[in-house]
PDB file of N, CA and C in Angstrom:
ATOM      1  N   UNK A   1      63.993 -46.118  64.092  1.00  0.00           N
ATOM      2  CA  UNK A   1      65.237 -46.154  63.360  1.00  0.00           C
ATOM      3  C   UNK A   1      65.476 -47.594  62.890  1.00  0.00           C
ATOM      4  N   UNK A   2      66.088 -47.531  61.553  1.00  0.00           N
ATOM      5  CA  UNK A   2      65.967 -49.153  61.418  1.00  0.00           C
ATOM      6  C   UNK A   2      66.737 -49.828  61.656  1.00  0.00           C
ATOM      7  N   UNK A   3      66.958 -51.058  62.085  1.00  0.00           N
ATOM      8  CA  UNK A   3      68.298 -51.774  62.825  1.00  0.00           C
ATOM      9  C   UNK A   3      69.403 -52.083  61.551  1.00  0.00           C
ATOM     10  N   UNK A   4      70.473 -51.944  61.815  1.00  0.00           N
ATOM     11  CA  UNK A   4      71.293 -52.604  60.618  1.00  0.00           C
ATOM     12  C   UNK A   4      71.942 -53.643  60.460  1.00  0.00           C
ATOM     13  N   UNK A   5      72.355 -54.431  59.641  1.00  0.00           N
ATOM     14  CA  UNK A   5      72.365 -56.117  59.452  1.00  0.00           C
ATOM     15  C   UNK A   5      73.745 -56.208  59.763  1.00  0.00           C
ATOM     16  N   UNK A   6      73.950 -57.223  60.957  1.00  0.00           N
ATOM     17  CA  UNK A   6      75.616 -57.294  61.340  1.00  0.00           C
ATOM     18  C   UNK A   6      76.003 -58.559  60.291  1.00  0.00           C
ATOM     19  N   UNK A   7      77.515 -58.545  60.657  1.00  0.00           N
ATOM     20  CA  UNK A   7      78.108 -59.724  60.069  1.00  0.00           C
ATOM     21  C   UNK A   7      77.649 -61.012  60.576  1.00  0.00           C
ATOM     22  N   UNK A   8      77.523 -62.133  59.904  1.00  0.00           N
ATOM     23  CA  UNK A   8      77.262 -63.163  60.425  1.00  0.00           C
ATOM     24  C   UNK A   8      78.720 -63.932  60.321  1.00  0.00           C
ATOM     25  N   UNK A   9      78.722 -64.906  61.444  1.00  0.00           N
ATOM     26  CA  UNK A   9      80.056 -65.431  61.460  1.00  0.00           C
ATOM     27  C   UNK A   9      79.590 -67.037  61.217  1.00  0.00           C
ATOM     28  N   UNK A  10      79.948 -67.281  59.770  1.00  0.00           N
ATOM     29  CA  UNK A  10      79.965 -68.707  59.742  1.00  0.00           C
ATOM     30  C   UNK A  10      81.098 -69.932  59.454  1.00  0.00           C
ATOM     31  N   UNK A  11      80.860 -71.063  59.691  1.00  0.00           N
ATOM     32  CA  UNK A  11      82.045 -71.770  59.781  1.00  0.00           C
ATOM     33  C   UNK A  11      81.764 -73.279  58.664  1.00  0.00           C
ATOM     34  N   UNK A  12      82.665 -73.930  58.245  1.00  0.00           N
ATOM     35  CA  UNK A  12      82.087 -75.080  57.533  1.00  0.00           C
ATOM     36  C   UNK A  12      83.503 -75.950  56.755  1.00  0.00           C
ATOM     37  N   UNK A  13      83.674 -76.648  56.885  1.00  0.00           N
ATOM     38  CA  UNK A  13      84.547 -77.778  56.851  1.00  0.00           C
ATOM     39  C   UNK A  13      84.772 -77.601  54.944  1.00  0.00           C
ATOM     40  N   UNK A  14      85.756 -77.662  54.640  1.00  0.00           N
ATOM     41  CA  UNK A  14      86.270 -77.422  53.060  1.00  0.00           C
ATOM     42  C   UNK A  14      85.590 -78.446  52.175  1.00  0.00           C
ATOM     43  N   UNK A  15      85.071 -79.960  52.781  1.00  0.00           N
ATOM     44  CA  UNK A  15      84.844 -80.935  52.074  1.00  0.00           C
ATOM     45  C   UNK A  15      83.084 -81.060  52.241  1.00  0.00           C
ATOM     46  N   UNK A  16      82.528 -79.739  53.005  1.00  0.00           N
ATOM     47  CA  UNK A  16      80.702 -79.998  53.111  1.00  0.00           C
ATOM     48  C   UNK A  16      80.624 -78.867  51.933  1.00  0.00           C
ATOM     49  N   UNK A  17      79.260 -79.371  52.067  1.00  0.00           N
ATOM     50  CA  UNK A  17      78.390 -78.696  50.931  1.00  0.00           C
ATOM     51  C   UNK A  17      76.950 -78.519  51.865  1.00  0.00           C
ATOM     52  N   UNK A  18      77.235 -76.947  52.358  1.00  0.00           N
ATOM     53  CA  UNK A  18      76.198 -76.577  53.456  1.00  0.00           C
ATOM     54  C   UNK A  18      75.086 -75.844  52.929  1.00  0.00           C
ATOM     55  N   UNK A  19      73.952 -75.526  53.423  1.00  0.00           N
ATOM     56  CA  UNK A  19      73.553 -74.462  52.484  1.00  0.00           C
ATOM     57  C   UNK A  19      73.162 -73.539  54.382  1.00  0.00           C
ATOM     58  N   UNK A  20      73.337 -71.658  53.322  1.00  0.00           N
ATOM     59  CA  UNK A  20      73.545 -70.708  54.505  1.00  0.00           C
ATOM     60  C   UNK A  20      72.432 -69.828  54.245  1.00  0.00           C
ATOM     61  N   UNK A  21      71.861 -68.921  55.240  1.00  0.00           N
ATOM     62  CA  UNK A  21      70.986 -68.327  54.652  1.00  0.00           C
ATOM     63  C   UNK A  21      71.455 -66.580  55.377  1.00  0.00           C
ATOM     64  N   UNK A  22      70.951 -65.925  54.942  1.00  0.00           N
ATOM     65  CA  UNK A  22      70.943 -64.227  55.239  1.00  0.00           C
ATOM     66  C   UNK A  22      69.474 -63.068  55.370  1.00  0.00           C
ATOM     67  N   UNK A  23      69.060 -63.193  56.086  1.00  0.00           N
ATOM     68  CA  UNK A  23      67.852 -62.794  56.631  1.00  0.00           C
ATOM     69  C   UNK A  23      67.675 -61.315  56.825  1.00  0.00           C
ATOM     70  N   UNK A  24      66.758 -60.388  55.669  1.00  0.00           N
ATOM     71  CA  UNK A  24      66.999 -59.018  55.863  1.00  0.00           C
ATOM     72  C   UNK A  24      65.841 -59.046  56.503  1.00  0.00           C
ATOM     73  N   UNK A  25      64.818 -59.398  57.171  1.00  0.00           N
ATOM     74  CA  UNK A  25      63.676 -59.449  58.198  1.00  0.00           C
ATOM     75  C   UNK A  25      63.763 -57.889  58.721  1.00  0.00           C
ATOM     76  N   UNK A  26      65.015 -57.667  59.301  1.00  0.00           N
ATOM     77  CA  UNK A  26      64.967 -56.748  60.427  1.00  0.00           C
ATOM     78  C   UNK A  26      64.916 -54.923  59.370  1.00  0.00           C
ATOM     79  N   UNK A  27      65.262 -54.938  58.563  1.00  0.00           N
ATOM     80  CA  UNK A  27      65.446 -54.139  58.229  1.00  0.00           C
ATOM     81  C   UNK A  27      64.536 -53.585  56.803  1.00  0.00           C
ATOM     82  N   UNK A  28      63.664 -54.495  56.771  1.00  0.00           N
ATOM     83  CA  UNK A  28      62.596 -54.066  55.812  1.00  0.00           C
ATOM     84  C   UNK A  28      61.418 -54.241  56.345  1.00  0.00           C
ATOM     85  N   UNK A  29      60.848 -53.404  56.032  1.00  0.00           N
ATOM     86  CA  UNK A  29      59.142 -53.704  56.217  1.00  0.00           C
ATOM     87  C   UNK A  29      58.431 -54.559  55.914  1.00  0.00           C
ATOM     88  N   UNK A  30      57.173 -55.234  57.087  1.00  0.00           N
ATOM     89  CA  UNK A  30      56.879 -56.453  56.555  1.00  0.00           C
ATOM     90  C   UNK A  30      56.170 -56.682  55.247  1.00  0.00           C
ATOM     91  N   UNK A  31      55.800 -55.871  54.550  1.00  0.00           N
ATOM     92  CA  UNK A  31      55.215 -55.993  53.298  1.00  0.00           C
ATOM     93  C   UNK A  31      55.802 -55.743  51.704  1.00  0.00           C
ATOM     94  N   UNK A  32      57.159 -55.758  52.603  1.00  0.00           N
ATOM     95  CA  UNK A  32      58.300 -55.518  51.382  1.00  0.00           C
ATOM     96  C   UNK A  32      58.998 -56.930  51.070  1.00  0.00           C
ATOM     97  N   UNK A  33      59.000 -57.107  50.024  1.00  0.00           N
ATOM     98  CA  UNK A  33      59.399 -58.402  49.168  1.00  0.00           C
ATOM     99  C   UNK A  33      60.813 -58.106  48.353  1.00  0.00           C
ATOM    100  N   UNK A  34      61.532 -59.137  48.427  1.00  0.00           N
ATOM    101  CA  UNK A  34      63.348 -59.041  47.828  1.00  0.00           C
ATOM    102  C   UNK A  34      62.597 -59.146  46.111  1.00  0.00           C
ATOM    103  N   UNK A  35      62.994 -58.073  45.595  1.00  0.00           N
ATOM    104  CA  UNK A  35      62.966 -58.171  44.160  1.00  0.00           C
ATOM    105  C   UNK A  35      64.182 -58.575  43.112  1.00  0.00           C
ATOM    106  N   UNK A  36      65.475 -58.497  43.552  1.00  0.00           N
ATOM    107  CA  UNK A  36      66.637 -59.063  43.260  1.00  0.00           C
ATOM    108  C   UNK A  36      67.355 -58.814  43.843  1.00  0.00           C
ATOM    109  N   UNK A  37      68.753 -59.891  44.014  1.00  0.00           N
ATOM    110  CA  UNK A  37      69.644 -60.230  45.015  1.00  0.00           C
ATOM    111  C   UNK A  37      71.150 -60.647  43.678  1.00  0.00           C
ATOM    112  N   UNK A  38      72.136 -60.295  44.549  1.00  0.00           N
ATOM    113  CA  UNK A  38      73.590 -60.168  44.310  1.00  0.00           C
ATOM    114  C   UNK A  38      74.115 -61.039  45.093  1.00  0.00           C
ATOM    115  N   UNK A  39      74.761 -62.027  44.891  1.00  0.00           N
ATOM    116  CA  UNK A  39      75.697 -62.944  46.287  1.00  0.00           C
ATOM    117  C   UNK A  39      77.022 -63.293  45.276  1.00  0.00           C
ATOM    118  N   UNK A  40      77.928 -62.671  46.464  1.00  0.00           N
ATOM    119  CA  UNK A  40      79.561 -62.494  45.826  1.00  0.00           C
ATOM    120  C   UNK A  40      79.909 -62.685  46.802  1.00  0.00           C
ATOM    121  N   UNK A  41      81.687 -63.630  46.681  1.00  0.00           N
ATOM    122  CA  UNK A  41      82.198 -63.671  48.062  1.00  0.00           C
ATOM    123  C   UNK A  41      84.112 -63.618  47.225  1.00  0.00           C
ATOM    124  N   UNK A  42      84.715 -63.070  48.093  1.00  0.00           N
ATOM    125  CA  UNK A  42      86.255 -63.232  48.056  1.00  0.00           C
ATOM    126  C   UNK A  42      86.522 -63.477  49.611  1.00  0.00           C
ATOM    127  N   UNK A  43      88.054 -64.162  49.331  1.00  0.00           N
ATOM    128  CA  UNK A  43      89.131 -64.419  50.468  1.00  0.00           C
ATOM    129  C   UNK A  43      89.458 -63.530  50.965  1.00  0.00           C
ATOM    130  N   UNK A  44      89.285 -63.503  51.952  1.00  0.00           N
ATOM    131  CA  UNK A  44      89.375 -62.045  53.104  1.00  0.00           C
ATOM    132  C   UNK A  44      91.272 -61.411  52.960  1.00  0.00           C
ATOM    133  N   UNK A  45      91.050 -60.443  52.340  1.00  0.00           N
ATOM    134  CA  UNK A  45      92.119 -59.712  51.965  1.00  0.00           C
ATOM    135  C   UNK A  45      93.488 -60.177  50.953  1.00  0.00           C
ATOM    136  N   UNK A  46      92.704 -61.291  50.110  1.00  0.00           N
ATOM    137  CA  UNK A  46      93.012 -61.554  48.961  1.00  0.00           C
ATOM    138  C   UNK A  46      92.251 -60.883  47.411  1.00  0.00           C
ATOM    139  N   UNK A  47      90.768 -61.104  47.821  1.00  0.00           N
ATOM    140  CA  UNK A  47      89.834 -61.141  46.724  1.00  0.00           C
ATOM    141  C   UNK A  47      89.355 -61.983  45.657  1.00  0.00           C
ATOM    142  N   UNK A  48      90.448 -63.005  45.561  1.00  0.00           N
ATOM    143  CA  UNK A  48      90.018 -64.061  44.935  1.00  0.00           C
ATOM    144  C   UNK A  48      89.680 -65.437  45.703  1.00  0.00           C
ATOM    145  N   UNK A  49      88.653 -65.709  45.098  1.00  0.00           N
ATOM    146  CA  UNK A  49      88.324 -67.149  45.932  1.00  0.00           C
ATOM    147  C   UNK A  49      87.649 -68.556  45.127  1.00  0.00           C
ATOM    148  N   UNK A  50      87.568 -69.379  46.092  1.00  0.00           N
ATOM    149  CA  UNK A  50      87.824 -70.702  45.427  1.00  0.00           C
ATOM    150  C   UNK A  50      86.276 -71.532  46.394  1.00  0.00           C
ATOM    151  N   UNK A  51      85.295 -70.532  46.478  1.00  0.00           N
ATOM    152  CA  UNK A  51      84.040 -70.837  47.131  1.00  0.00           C
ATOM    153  C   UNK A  51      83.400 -71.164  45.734  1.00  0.00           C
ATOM    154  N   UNK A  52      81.838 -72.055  46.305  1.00  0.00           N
ATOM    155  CA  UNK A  52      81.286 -72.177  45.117  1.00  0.00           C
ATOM    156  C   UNK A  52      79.750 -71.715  45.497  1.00  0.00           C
ATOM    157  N   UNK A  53      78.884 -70.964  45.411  1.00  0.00           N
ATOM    158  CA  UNK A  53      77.753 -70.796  45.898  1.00  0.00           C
ATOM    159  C   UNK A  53      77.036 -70.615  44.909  1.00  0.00           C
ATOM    160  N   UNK A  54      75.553 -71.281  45.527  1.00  0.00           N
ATOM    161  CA  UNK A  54      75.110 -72.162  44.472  1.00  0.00           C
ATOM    162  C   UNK A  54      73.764 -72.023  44.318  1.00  0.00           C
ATOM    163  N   UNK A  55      72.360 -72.387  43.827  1.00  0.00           N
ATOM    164  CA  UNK A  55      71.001 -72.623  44.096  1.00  0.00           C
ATOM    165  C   UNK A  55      70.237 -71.355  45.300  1.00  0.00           C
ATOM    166  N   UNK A  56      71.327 -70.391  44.861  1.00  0.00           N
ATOM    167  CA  UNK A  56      70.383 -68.752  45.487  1.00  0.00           C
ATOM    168  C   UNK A  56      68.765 -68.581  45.288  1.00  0.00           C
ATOM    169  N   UNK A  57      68.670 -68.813  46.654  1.00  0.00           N
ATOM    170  CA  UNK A  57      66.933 -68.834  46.354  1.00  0.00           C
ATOM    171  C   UNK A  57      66.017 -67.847  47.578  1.00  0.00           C
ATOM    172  N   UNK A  58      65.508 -67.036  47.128  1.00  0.00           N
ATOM    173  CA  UNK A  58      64.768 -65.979  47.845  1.00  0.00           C
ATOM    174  C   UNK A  58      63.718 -67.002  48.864  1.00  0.00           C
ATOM    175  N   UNK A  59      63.335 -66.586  50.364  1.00  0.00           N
ATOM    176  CA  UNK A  59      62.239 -67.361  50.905  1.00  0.00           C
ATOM    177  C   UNK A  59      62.140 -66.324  52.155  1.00  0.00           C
ATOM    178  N   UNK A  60      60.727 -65.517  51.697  1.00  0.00           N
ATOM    179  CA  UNK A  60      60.045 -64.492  52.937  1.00  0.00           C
ATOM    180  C   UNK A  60      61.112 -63.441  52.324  1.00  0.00           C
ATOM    181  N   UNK A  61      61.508 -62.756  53.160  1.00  0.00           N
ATOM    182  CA  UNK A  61      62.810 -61.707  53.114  1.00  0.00           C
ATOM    183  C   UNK A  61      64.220 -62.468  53.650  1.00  0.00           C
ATOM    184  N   UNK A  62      64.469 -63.784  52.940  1.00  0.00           N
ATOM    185  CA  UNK A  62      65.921 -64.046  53.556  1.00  0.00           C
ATOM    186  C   UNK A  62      66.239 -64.821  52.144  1.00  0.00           C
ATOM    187  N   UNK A  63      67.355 -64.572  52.071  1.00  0.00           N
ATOM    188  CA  UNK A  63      68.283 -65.553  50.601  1.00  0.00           C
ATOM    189  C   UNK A  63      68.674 -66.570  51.609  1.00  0.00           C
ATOM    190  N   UNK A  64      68.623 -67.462  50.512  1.00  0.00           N
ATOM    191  CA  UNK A  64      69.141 -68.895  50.911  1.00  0.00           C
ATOM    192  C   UNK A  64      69.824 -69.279  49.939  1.00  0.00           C
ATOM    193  N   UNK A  65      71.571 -70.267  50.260  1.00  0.00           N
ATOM    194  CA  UNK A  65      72.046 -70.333  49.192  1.00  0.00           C
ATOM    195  C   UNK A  65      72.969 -71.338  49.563  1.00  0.00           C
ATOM    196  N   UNK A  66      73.747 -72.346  48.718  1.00  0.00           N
ATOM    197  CA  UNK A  66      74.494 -73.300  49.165  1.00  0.00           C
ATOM    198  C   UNK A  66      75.802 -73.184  48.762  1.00  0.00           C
ATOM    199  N   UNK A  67      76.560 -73.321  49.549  1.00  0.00           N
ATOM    200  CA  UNK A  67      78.233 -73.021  50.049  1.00  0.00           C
ATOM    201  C   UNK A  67      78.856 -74.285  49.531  1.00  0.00           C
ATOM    202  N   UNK A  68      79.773 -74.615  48.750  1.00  0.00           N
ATOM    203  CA  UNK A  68      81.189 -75.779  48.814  1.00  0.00           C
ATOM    204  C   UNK A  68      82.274 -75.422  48.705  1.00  0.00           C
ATOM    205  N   UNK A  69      83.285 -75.716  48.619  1.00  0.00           N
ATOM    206  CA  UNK A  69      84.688 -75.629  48.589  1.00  0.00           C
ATOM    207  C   UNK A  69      85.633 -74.748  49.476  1.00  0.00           C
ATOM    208  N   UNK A  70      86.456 -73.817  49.370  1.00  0.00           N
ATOM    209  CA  UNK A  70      87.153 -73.343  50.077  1.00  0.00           C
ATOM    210  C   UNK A  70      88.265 -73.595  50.722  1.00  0.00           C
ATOM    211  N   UNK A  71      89.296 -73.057  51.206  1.00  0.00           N
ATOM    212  CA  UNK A  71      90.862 -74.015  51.525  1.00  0.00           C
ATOM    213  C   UNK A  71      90.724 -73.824  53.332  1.00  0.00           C
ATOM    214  N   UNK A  72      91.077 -74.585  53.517  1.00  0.00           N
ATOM    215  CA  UNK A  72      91.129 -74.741  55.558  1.00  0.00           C
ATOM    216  C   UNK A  72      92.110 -73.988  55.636  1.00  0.00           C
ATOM    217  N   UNK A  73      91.625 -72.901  57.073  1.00  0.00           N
ATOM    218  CA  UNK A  73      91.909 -72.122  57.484  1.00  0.00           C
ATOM    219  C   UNK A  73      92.070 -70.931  56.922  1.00  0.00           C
ATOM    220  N   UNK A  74      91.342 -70.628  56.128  1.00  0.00           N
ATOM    221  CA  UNK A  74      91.057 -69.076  55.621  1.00  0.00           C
ATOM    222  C   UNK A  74      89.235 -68.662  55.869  1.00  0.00           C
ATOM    223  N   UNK A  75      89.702 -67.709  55.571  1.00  0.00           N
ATOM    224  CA  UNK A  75      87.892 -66.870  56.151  1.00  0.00           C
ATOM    225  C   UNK A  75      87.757 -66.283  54.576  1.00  0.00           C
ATOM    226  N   UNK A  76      86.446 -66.554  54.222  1.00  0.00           N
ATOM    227  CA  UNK A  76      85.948 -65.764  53.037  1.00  0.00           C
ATOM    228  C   UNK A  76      84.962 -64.734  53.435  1.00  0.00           C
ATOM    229  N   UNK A  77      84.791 -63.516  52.788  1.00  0.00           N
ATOM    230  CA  UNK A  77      83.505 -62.400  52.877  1.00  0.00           C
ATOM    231  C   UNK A  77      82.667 -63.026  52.140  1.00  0.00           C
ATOM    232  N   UNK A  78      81.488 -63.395  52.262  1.00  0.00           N
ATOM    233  CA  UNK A  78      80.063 -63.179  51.492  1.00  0.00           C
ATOM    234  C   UNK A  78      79.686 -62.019  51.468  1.00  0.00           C
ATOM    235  N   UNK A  79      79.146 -61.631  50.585  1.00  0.00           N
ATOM    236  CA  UNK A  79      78.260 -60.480  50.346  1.00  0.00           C
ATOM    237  C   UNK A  79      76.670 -60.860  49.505  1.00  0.00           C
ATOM    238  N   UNK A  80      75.519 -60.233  50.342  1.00  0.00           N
ATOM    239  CA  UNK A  80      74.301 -60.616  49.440  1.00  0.00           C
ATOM    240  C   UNK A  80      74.010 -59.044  49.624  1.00  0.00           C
ATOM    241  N   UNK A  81      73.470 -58.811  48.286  1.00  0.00           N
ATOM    242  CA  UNK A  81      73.309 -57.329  47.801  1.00  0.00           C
ATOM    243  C   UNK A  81      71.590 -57.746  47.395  1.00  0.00           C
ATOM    244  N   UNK A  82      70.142 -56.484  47.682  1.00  0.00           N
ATOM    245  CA  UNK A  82      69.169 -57.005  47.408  1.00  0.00           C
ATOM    246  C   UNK A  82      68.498 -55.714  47.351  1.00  0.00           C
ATOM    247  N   UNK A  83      67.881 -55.979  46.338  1.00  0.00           N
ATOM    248  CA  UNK A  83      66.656 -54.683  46.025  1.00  0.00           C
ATOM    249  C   UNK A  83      65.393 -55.168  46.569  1.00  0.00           C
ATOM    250  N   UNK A  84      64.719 -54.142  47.368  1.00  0.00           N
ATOM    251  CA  UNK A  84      63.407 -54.490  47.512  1.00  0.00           C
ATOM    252  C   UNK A  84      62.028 -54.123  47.076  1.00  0.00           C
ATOM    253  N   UNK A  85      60.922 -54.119  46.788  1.00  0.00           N
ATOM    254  CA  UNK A  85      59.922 -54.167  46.135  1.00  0.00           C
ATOM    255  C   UNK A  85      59.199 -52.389  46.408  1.00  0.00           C
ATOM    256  N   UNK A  86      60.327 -52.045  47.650  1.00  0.00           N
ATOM    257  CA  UNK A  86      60.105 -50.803  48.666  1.00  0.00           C
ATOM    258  C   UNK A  86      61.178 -49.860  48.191  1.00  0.00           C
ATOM    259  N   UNK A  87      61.991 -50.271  46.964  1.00  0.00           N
ATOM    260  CA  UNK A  87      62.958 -49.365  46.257  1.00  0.00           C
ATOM    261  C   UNK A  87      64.029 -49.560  47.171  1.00  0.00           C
ATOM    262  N   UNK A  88      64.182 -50.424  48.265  1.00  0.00           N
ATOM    263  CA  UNK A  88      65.726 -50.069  49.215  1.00  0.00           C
ATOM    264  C   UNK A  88      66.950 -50.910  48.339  1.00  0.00           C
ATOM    265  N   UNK A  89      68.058 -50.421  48.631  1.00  0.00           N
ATOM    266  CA  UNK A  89      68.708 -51.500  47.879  1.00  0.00           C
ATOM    267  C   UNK A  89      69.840 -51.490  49.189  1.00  0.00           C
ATOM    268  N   UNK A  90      69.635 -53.049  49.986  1.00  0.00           N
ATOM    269  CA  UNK A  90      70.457 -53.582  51.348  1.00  0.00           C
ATOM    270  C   UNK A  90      71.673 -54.145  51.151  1.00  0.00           C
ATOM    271  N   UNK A  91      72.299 -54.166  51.927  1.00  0.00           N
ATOM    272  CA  UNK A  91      73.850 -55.100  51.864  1.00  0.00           C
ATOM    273  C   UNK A  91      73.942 -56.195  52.681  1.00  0.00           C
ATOM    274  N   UNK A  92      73.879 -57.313  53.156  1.00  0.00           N
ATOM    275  CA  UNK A  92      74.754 -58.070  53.662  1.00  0.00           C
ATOM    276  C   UNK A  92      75.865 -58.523  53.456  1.00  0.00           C
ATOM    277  N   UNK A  93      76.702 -59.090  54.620  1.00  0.00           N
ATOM    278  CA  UNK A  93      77.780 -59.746  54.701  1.00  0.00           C
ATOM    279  C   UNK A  93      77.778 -60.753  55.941  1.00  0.00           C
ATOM    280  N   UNK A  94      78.804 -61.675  55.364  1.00  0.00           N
ATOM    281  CA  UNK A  94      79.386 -62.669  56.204  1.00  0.00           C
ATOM    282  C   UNK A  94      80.545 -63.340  55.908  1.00  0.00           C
ATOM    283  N   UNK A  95      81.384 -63.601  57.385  1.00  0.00           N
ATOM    284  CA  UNK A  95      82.056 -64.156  57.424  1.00  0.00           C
ATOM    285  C   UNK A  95      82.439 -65.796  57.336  1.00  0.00           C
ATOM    286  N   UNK A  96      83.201 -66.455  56.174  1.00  0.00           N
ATOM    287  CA  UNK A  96      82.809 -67.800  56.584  1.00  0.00           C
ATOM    288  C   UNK A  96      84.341 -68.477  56.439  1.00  0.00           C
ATOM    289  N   UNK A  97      84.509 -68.913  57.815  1.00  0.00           N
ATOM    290  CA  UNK A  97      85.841 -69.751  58.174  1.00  0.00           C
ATOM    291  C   UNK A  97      85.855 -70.888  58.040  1.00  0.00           C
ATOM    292  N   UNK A  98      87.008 -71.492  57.122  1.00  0.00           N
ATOM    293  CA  UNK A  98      86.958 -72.940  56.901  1.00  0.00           C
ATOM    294  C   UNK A  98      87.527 -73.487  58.017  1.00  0.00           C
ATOM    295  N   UNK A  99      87.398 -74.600  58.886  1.00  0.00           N
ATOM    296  CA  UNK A  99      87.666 -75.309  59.874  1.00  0.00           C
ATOM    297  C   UNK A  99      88.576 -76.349  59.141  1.00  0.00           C
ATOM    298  N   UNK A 100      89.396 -76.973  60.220  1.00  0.00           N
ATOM    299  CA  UNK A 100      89.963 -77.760  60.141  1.00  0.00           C
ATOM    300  C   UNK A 100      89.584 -79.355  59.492  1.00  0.00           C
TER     301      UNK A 100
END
């Protein structure tokens, strides 16, 4: 049965410029390759947001992508959406809380 991709809980200061990554490893086969990827994020139960993500770049089966802005003390959803070479089309998400 195949495992399914939890939330990741990430955190990052309003004034860094981090880069985050999302790893579908577990849930595709190893000979399946990301053929295109979706990365969207809103303010958790707003929908609009003030994130900037940036230089989305596929490596193995995981997106990699770089995070700035955001207001302290709110949590944004990421979402990376990805087709694979195996016809699946996966979802991730994550959580990312601006710190103080």
């Amino acid at each position: 049965m195949p495992q399914t991709i939890c939330p990741q809980n990430l955190v990052k200061q309003s004034s860094e410029i981090r880069q985050f990554s999302m790893d579908f490893s577990n849930v595709m086969d190893t000979s399946e390759t990301i053929a295109t990827k979706v990365v969207s994020s809103e303010l958790r139960g707003m929908g609009t947001t003030d994130l900037t993500i940036s230089s989305i770049s596929i490596s193995g089966q995981t997106i990699v992508m770089t995070i700035s802005g955001g207001t302290r003390a709110q949590t944004y959803r990421v979402e990376v959406i990805i087709t694979t070479s195996g016809g699946q089309t996966l979802e991730g998400d994550g959580l990312l809380r601006i710190s103080n």
